[in-house]
Protein backbone atom coordinates (compact mmCIF):
# COMPACT_ATOMS: atom_id res chain seq x y z
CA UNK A 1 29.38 32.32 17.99
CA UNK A 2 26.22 32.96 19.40
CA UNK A 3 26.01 30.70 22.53
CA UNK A 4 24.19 31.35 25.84
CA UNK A 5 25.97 31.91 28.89
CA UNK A 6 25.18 28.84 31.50
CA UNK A 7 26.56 31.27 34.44
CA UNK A 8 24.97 34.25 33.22
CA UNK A 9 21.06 35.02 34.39
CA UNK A 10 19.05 33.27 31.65
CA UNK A 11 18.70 35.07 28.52
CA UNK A 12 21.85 36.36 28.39
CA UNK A 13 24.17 36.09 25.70
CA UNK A 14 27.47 36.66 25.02
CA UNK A 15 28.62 37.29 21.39
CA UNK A 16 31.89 36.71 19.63
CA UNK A 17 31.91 36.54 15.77
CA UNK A 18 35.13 37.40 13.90
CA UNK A 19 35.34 37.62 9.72
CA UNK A 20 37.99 37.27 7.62
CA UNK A 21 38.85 37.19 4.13
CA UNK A 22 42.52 38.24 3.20
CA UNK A 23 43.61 41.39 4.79
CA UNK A 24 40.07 42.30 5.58
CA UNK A 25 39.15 41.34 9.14
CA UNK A 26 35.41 42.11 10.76
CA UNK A 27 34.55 41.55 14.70
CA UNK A 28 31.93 42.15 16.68
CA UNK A 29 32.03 41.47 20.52
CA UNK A 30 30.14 41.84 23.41
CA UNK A 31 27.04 41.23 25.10
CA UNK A 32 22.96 40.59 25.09
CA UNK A 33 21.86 40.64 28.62
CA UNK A 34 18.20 40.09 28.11
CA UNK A 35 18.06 38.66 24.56
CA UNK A 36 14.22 37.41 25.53
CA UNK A 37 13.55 40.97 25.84
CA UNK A 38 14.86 42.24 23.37
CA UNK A 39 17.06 44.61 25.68
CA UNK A 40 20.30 46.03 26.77
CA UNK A 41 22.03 45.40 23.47
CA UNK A 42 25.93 45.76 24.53
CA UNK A 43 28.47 44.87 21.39
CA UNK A 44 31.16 46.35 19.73
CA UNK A 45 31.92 46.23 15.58
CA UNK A 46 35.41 46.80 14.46
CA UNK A 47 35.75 46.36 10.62
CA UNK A 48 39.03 46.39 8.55
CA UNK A 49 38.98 46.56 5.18
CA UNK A 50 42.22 46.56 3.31
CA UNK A 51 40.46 46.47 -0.40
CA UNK A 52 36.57 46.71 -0.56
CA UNK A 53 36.27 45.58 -4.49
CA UNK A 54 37.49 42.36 -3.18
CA UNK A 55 34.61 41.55 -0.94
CA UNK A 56 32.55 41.89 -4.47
CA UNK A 57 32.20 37.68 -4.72
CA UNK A 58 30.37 38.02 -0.85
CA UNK A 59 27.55 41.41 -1.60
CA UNK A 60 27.39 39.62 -5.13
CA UNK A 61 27.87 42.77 -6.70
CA UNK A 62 30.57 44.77 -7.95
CA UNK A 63 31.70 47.17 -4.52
CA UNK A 64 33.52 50.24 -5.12
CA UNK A 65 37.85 50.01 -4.66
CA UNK A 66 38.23 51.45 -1.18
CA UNK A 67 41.49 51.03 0.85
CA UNK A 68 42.88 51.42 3.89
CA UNK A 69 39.54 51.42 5.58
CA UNK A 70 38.66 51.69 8.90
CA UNK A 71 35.03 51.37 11.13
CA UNK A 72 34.08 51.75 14.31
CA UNK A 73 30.81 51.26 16.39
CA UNK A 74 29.01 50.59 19.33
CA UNK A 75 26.01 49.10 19.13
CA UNK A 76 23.00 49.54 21.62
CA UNK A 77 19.59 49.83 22.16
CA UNK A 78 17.82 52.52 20.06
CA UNK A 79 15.81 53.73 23.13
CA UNK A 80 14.52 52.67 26.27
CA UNK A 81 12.42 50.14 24.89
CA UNK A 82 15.17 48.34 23.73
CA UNK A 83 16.39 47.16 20.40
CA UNK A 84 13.33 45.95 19.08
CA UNK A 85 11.98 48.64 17.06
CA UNK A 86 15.77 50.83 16.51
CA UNK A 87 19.13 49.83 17.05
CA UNK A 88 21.92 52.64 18.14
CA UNK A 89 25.48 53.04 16.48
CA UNK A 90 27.49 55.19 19.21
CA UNK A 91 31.02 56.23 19.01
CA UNK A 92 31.00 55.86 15.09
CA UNK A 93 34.41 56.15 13.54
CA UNK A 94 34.73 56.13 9.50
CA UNK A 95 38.58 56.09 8.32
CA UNK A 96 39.37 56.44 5.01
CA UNK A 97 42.31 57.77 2.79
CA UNK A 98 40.10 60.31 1.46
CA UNK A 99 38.68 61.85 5.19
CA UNK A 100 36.70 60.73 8.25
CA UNK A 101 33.39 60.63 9.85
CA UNK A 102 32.36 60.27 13.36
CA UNK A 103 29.07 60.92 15.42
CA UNK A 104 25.99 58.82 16.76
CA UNK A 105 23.28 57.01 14.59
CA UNK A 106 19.58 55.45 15.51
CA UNK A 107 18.38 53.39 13.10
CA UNK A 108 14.91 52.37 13.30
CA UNK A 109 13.14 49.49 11.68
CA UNK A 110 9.21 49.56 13.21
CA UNK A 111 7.17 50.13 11.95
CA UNK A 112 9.38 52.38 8.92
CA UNK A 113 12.73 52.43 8.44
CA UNK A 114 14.21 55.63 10.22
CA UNK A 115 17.76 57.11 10.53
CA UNK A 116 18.66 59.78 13.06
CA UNK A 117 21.70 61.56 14.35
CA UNK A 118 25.02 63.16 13.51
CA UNK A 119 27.85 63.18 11.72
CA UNK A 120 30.74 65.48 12.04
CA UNK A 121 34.17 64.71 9.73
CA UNK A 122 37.26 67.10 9.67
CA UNK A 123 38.39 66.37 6.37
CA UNK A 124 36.37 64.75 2.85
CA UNK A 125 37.56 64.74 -0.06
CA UNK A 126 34.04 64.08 -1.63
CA UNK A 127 35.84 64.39 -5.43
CA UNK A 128 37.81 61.43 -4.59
CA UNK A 129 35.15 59.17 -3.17
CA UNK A 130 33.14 60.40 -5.82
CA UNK A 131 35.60 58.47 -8.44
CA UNK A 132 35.54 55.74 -6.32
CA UNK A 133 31.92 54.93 -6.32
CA UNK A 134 30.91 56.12 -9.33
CA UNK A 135 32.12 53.48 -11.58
CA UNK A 136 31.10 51.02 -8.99
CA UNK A 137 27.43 51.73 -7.94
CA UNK A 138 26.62 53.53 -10.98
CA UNK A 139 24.66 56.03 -11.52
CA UNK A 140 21.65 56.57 -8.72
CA UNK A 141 18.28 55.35 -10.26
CA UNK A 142 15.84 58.24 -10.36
CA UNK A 143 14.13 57.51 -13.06
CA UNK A 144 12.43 54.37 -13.83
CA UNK A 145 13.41 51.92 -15.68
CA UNK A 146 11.51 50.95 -18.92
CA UNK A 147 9.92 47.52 -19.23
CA UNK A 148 12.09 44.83 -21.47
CA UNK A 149 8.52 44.19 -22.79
CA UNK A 150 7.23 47.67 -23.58
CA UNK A 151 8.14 48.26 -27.36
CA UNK A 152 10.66 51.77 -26.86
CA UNK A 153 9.31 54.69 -27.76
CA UNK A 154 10.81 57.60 -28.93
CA UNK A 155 9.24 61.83 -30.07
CA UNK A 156 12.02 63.01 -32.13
CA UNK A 157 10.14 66.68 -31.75
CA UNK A 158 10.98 66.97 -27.78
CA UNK A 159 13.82 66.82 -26.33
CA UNK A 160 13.00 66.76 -22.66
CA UNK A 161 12.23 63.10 -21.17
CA UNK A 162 8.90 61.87 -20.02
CA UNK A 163 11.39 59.01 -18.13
CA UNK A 164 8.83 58.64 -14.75
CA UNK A 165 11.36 60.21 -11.37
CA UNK A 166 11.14 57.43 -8.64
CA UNK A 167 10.89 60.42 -6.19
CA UNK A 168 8.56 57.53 -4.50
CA UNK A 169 11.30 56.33 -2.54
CA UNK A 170 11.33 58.94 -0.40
CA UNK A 171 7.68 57.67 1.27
CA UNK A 172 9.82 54.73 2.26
CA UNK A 173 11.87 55.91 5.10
CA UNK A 174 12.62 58.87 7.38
CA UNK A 175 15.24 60.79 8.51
CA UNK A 176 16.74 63.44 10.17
CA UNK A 177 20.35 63.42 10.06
CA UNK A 178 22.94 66.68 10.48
CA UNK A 179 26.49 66.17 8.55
CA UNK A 180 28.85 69.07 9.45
CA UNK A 181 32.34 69.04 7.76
CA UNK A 182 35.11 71.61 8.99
CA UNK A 183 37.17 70.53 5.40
CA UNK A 184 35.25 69.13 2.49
CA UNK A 185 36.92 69.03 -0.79
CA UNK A 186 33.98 68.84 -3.77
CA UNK A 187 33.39 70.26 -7.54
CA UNK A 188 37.04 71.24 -7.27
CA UNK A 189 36.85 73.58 -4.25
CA UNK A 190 39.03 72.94 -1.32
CA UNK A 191 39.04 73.73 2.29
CA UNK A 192 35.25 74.25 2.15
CA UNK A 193 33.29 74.43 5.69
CA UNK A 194 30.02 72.52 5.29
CA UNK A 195 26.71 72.14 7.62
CA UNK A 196 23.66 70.09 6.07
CA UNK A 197 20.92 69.02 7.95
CA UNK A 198 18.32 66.79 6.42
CA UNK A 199 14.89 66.46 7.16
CA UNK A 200 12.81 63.34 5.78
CA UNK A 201 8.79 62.62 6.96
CA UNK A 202 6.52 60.54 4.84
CA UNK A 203 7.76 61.82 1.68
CA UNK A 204 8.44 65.30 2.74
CA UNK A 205 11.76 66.01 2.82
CA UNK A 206 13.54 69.23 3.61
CA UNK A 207 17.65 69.11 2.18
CA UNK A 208 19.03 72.39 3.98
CA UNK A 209 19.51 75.11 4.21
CA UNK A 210 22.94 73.84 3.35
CA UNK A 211 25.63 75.70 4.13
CA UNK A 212 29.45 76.40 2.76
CA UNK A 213 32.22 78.69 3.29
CA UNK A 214 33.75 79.33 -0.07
CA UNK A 215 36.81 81.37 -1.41
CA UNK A 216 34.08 83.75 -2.83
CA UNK A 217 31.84 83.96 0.22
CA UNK A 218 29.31 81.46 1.76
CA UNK A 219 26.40 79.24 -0.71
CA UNK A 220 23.43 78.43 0.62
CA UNK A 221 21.18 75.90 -0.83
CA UNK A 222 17.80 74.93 0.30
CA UNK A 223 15.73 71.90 -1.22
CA UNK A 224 12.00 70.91 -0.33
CA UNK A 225 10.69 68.01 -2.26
CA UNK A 226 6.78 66.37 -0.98
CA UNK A 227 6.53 63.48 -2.63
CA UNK A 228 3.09 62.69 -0.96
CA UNK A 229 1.67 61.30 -4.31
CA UNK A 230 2.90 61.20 -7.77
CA UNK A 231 2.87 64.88 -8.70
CA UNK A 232 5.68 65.64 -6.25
CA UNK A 233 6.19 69.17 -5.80
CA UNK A 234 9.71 70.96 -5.86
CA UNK A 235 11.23 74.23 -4.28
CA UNK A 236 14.74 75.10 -4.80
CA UNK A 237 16.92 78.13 -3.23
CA UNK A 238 20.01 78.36 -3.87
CA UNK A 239 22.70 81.50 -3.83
CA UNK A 240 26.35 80.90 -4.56
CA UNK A 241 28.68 83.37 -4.66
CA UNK A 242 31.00 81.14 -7.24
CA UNK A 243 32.05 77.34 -8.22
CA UNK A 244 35.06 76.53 -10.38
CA UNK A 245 32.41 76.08 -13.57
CA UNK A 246 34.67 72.39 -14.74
CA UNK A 247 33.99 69.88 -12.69
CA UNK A 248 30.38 71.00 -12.83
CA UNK A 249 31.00 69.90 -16.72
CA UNK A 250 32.18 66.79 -16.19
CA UNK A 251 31.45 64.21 -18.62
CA UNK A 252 30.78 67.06 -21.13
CA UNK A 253 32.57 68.02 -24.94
CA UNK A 254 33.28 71.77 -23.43
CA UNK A 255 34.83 70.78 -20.12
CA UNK A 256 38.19 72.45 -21.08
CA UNK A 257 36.71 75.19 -22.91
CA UNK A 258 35.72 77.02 -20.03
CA UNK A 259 37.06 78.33 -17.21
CA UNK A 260 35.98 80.58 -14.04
CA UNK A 261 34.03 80.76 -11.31
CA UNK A 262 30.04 80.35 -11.91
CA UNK A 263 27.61 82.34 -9.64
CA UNK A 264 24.44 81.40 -8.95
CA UNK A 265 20.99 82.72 -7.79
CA UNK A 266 18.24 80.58 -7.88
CA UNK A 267 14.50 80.37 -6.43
CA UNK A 268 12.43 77.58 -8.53
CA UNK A 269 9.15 76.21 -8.05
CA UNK A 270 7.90 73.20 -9.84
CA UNK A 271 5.51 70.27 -9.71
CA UNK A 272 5.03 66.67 -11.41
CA UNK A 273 6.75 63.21 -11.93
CA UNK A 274 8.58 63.80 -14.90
CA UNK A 275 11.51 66.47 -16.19
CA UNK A 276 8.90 67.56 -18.80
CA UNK A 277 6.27 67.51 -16.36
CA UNK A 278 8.40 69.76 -13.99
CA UNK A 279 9.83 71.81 -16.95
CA UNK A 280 6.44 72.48 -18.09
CA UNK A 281 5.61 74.05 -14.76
CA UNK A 282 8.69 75.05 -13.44
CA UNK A 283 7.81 79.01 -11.83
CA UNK A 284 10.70 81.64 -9.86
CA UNK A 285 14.21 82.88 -11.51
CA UNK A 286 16.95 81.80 -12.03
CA UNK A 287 20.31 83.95 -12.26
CA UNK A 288 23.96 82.51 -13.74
CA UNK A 289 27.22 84.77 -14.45
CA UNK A 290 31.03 84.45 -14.57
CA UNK A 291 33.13 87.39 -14.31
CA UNK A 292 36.68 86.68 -15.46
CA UNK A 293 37.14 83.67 -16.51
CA UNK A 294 38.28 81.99 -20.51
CA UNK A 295 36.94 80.36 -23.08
CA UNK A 296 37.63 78.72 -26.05
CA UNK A 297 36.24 81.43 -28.78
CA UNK A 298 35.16 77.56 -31.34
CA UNK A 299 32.13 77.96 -28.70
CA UNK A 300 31.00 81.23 -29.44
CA UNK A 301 31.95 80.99 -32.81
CA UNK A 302 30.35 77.72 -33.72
CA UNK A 303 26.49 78.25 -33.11
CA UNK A 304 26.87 81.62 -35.38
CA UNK A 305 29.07 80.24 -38.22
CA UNK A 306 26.25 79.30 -39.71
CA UNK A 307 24.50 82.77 -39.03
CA UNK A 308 27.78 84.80 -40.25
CA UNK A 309 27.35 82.23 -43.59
CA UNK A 310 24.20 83.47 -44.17
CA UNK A 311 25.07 86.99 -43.75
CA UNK A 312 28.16 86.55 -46.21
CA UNK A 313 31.09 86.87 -43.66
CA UNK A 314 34.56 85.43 -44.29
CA UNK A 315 34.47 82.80 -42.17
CA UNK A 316 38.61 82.87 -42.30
CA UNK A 317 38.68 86.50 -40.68
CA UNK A 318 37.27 84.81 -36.86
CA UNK A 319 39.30 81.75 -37.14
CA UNK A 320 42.19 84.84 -37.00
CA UNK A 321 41.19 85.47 -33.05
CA UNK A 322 42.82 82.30 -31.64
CA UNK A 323 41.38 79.61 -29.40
CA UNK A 324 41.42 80.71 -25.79
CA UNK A 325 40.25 84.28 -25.44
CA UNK A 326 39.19 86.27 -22.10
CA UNK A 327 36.13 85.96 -20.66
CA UNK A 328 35.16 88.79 -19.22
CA UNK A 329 31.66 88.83 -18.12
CA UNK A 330 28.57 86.51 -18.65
CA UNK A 331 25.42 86.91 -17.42
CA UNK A 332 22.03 85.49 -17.62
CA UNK A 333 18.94 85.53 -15.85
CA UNK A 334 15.36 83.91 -16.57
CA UNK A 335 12.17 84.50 -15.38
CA UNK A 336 9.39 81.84 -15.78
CA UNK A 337 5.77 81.13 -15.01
CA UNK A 338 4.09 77.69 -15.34
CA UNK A 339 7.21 77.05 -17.97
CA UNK A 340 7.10 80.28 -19.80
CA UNK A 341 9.78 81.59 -19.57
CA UNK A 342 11.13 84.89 -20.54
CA UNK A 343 14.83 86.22 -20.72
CA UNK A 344 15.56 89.12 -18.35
CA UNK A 345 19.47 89.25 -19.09
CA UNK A 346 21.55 87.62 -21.58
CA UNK A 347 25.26 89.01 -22.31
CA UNK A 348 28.65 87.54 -22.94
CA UNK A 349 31.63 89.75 -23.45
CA UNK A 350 34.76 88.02 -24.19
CA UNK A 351 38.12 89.91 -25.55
CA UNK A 352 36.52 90.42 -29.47
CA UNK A 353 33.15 89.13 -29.22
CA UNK A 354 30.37 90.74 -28.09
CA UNK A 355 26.88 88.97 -27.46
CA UNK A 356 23.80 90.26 -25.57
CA UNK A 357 20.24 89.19 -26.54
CA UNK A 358 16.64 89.12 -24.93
CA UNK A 359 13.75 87.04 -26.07
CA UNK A 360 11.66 84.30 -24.69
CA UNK A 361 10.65 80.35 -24.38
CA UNK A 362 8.44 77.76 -23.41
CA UNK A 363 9.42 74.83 -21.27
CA UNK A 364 6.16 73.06 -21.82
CA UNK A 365 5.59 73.24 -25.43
CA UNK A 366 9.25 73.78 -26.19
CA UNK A 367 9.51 76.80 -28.66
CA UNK A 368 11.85 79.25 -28.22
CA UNK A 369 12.13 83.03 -29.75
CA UNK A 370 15.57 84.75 -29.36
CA UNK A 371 16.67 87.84 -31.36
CA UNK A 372 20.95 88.22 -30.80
CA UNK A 373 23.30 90.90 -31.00
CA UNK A 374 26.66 89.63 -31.87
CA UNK A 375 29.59 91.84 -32.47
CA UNK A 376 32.97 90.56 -33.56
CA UNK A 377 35.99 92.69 -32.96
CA UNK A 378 39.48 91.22 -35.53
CA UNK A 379 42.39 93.62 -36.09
CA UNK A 380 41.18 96.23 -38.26
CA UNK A 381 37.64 95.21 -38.46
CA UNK A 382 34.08 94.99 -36.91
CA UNK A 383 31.71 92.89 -37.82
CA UNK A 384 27.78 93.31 -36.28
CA UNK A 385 25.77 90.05 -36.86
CA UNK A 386 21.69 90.83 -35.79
CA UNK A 387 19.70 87.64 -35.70
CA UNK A 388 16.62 86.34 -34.84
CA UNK A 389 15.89 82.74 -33.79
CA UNK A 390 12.72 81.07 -33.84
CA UNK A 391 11.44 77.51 -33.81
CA UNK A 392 11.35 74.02 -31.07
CA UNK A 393 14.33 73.18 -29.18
């Protein structure tokens, strides 16, 4: 009901709508005094959603299963101008089996859309909404869809895509938004202590510096994308003292092949609208290691069976180390320039095998040169495999 008052001064409105479907029940009450004006916007939105998947039929797509939840708002004017060109959410409260959000919002529609404010939870557990959505929304599009009517293409010689990044969208909107979480659960970590602000200006946007309080010490992870034409250019920081390394390989073959914590030290320049375009001139270092952890020895031994074939070892005499061996130390770091890049550091030192290497490759043209070292320690014997490994990716 949206019905004007007759006792009221003219132009005010009082609102009373109510929703429901099921167990689900939406309100919003309250008040427009000067509707003609666009001003002093006075109403309040409770929403409660017992299953969101079943609201599906109504957004006429599939929504993601979320129980149990609760929202909260008040909604005013933006500013002092009224609610013409932003509208304010106040008092937000997000409930939902897996944590909680509350803060303030502005969200502006003239003449761009805009979203401003905070938003401070004490407990997300991002890995659980993460299932949630997933399988829902699907995966974010990025990169651009291909035309039904363009005949596919496909260059069996590359391997990294030309797919065009629709890093465009971020000339559509701005924002500057702060999300602190005193206990976010995410890539397996618990009890983490998060603080990101966001930054978002005609296709400039600034992601950090993000920070968390981890087991190992605190990450911090900065990311500057302007996306003021087509060749957007990228800048990535990013030092973490150490990540559980499996949930960052979800969806992969090796996900319970490896275990430990992965450390990272990264400082990346790049530029384009492509991968291969920002492969091609990706520029900085990057550094990866895990100290302590296990792995299954089928992945070191795999990608040198074929070099201990040629070199006329026994293939039988590694299959005699067992599946899950130590992992005591891997490192790697890479240096690169305009996609050249050269290896500084490459070792991996697990209970009998030994591999350290150095060599070289090229992100744009995608050639690689590697010469390995490969030792492999069995009860009673040694075995030293040199190699050298040339060719495309």
């Amino acid at each position: 009901a949206l019905l004007p008052d007759r006792s009221a001064t003219v132009g005010a409105f009082p609102v009373d709508v109510a929703l429901e479907m099921g167990d689900t029940k939406v309100t919003l009450k309250g008040s427009i005094a000067a509707l003609g004006q666009r001003r002093c916007l006075d109403l309040a939105l409770d929403a409660r959603v017992r299953d969101l998947a079943l609201l599906s039929p109504l957004a006429g797509r599939r929504l993601p299963a979320l129980r149990n939840t609760t929202f909260t708002a008040l909604l005013d004017d933006g500013d002092a101008t009224g609610f013409a060109d932003s509208i304010g959410l106040r008092a937000i409260s997000l409930v939902t089996p897996h944590g909680d959000l509350a803060g303030n919002l502005v969200l502006g529609h003239t003449p761009r859309w805009s979203l401003r404010g905070n938003l401070k939870g004490e407990k997300l557990d991002a890995d659980a909404l993460g299932e949630a959505f997933g399988p829902s929304l699907g995966p974010i599009e990025i990169i651009e869809r291909r035309s039904p009517f363009r005949p596919p293409t496909w260059d069996n010689s590359r391997v990294i895509s030309t797919a065009k990044l629709r890093l465009d969208v971020l000339r559509l909107f701005d924002a500057d938004v702060t999300l602190a979480l005193d206990e976010l659960r995410a890539v397996g970590v618990t009890d983490l202590k998060l603080l990101a602000p966001l930054r978002l200006a005609h296709g400039r946007m600034a992601l950090g510096p993000v920070i968390a309080d981890l087991p190992t010490g605190q990450a911090s992870v900065r990311l500057d994308i302007d996306a003021t034409d087509a060749q957007a250019s990228i800048h990535l920081r990013a030092a973490i003292p150490g990540v559980p390394i499996q949930p960052l390989l979800a969806g992969s073959t090796r996900r319970d092949n490896l275990f430990g914590a992965l450390e990272v030290h990264a400082d990346l320049t790049a530029e384009g609208d492509s991968l291969r375009a920002l492969a091609a001139t990706a520029t900085g270092r990057l550094g990866l290691a895990i100290v302590e952890g296990d792995i299954d020895s089928r992945i070191l031994l795999d990608p040198l069976a074929g070099i201990m074939g040629a070199a006329n070892v026994p293939l039988n005499l590694a299959t005699q180390m067992g599946t899950l061996a130590r992992l005591r130390c891997f490192a790697a770091r890479f240096d690169a320039e305009q996609g050249q890049t050269r290896i500084g550091t490459l070792l991996l030192k697990s209970g009998r095998v030994l591999i350290d290497g150095e060599g070289s490759f090229n992100l744009a043209t995608e050639e690689l040169a590697l010469r390995l070292r490969s030792a492999i320690r069995i009860p009673g014997q040694a075995i030293s495999v040199p190699s050298r490994i040339e060719g495309s990716f």
